[in-house]
Protein backbone atom coordinates (compact mmCIF):
# COMPACT_ATOMS: atom_id res chain seq x y z
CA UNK A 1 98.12 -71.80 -46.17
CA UNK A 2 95.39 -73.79 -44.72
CA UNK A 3 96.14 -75.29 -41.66
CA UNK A 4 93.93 -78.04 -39.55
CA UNK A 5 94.50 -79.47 -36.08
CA UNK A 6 92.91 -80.86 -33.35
CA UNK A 7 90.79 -78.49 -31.44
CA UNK A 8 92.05 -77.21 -28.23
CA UNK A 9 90.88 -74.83 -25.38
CA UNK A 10 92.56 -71.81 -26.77
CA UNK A 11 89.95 -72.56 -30.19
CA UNK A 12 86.86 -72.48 -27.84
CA UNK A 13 86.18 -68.93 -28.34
CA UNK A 14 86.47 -69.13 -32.68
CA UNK A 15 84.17 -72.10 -31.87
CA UNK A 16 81.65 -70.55 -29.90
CA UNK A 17 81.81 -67.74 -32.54
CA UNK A 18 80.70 -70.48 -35.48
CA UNK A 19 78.13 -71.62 -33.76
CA UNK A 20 76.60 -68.11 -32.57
CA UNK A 21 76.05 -67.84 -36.58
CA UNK A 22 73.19 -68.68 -37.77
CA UNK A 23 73.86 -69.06 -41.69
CA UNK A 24 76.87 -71.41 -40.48
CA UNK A 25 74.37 -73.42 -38.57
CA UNK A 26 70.81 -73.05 -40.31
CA UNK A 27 71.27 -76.26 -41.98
CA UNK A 28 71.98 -78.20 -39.18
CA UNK A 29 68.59 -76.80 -36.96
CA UNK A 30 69.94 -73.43 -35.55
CA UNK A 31 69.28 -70.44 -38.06
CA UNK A 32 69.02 -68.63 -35.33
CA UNK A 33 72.61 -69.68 -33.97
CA UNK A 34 73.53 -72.15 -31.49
CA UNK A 35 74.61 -70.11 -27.72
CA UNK A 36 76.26 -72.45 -25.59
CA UNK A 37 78.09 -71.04 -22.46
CA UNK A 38 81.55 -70.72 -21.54
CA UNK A 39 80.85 -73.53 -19.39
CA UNK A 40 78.98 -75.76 -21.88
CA UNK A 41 82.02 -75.56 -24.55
CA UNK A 42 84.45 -76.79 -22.15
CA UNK A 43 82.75 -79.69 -20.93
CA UNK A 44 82.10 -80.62 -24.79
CA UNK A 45 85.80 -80.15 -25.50
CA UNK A 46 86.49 -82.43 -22.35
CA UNK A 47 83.89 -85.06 -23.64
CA UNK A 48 85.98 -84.55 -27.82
CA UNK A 49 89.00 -85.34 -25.96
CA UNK A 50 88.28 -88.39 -23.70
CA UNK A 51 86.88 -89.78 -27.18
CA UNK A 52 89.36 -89.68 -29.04
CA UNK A 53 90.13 -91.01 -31.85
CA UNK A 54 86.89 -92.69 -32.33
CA UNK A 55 85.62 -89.22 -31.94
CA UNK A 56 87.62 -85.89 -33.15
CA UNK A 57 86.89 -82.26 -34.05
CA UNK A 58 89.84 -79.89 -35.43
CA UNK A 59 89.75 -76.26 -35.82
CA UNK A 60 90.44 -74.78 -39.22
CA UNK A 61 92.87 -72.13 -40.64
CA UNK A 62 94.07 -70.03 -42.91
CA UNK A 63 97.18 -68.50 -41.99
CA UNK A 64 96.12 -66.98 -38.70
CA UNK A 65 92.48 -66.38 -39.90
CA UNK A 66 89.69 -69.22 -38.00
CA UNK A 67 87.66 -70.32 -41.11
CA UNK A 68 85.58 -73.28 -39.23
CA UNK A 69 85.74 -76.37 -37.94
CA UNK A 70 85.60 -80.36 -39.22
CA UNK A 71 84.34 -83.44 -37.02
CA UNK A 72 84.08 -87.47 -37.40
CA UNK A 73 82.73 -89.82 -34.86
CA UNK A 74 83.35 -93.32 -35.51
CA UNK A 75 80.28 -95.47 -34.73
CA UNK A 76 81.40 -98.16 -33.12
CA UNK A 77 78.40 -100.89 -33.81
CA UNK A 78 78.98 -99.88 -37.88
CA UNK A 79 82.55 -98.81 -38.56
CA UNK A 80 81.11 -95.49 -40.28
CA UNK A 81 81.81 -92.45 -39.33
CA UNK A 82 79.67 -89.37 -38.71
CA UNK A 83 81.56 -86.06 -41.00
CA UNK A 84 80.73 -82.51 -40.43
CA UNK A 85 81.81 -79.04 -41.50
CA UNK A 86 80.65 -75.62 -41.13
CA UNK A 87 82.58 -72.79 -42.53
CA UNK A 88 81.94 -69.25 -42.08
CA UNK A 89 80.50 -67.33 -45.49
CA UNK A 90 83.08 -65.53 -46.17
CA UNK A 91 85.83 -68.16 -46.53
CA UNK A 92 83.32 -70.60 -48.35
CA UNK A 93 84.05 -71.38 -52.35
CA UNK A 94 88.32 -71.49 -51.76
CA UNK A 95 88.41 -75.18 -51.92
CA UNK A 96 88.92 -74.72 -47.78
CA UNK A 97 86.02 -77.35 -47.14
CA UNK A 98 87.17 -80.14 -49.52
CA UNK A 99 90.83 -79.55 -48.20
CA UNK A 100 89.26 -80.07 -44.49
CA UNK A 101 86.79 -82.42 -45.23
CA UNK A 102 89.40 -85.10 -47.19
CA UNK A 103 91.51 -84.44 -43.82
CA UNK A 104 88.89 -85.62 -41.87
CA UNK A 105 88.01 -88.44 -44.01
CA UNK A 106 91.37 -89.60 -44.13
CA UNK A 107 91.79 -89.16 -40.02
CA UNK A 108 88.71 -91.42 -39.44
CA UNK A 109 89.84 -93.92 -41.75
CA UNK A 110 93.27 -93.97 -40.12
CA UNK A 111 91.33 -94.90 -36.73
CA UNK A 112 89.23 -97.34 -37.98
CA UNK A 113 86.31 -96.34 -39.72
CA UNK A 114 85.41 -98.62 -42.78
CA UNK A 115 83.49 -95.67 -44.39
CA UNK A 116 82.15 -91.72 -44.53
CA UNK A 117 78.96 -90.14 -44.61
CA UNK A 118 77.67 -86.95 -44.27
CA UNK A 119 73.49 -86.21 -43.89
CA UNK A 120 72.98 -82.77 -45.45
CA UNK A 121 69.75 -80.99 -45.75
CA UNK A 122 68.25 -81.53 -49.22
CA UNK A 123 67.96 -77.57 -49.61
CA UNK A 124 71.60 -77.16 -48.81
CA UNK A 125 72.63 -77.41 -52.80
CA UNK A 126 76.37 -76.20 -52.22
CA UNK A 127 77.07 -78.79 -49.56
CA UNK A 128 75.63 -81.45 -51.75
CA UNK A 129 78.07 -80.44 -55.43
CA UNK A 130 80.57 -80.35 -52.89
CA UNK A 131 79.93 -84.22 -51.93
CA UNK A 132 79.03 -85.21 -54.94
CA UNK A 133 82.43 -83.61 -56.39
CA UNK A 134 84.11 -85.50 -53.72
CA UNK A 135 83.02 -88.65 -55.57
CA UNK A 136 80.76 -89.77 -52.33
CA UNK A 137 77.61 -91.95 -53.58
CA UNK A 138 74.01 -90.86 -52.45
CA UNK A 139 72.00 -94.13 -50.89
CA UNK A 140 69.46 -94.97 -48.94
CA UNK A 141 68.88 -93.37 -45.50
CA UNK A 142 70.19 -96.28 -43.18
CA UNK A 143 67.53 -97.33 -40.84
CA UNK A 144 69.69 -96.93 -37.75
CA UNK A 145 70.29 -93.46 -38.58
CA UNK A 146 66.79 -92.12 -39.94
CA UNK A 147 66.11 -89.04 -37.72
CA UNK A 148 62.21 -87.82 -37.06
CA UNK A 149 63.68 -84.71 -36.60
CA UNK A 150 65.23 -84.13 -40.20
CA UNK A 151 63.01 -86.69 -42.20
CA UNK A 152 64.24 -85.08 -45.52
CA UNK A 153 67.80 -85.59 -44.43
CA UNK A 154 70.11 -87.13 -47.40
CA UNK A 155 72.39 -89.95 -47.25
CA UNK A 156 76.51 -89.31 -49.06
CA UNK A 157 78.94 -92.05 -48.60
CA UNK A 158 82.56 -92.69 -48.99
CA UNK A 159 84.26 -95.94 -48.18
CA UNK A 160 87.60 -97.46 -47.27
CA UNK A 161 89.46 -98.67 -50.37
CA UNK A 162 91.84 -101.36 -49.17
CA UNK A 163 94.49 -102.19 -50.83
């Protein structure tokens, strides 16, 4: 059973363990893994939590096992909100990241956000059928978000159906 919730200090170390992997994080600019200190991860939980909910990140199950982890941040200025998800390899292809990401979607939207995007890497083909089977719609790079550091950088959106 896949479980997702807020990310707390007793998820730090599964966390730290995500990032240390680099085919979890290649596509976001660490193949190499991303080391961050014992130190470093609790000040970045304390700066998750005194952001919330315009900003949360939740630590995700199955059963007992970590898989990964999910994220939004609300931008205040546009109403849309910033998604991520990384998933270790051997829990990827179980429906685990559209069950995570729709949770995050939906959380974001509950706090505010008007719509959804993600920016994956153009090389990162899985992570893109995934979106795309998710029924988000590929635009135009906003200006405002256009990043000289991942020029190639694609554009998925999802947004707020009111009813």
């Amino acid at each position: 059973m896949i479980k997702i919730r807020e990310t707390q200090i007793n998820d730090m170390k599964n966390v730290q363990s995500l990032w240390l992997d680099g085919d979890v994080m290649r596509y976001v600019g660490f193949p190499e893994g991303l080391r961050e200190s014992d130190d470093q991860m609790m000040n970045w939980l304390t700066e998750i939590e005194k952001s919330r909910p315009a900003v949360n990140h939740y630590s995700i199950y199955n059963g007992e096992k970590y898989c990964g982890e999910t994220f939004y941040r609300i931008h205040a200025s546009t109403g849309r909100a910033a998604l991520d998800i990384k998933l270790f390899a051997e829990v990827r292809g179980k429906g685990i990241a559209k069950t995570a990401l729709q949770f995050a979607i939906q959380e974001a939207f509950k706090n505010g956000a008007v719509s959804a995007y993600v920016t994956p890497d153009p090389e990162n083909s899985k992570a893109i059928a995934l979106y795309e089977h998710m029924e988000m719609t590929r635009k135009e790079m906003p200006s405002d978000l256009f990043d000289r550091n991942y020029p190639d950088a694609l554009f998925y959106e999802i947004r707020r159906i009111c009813l």
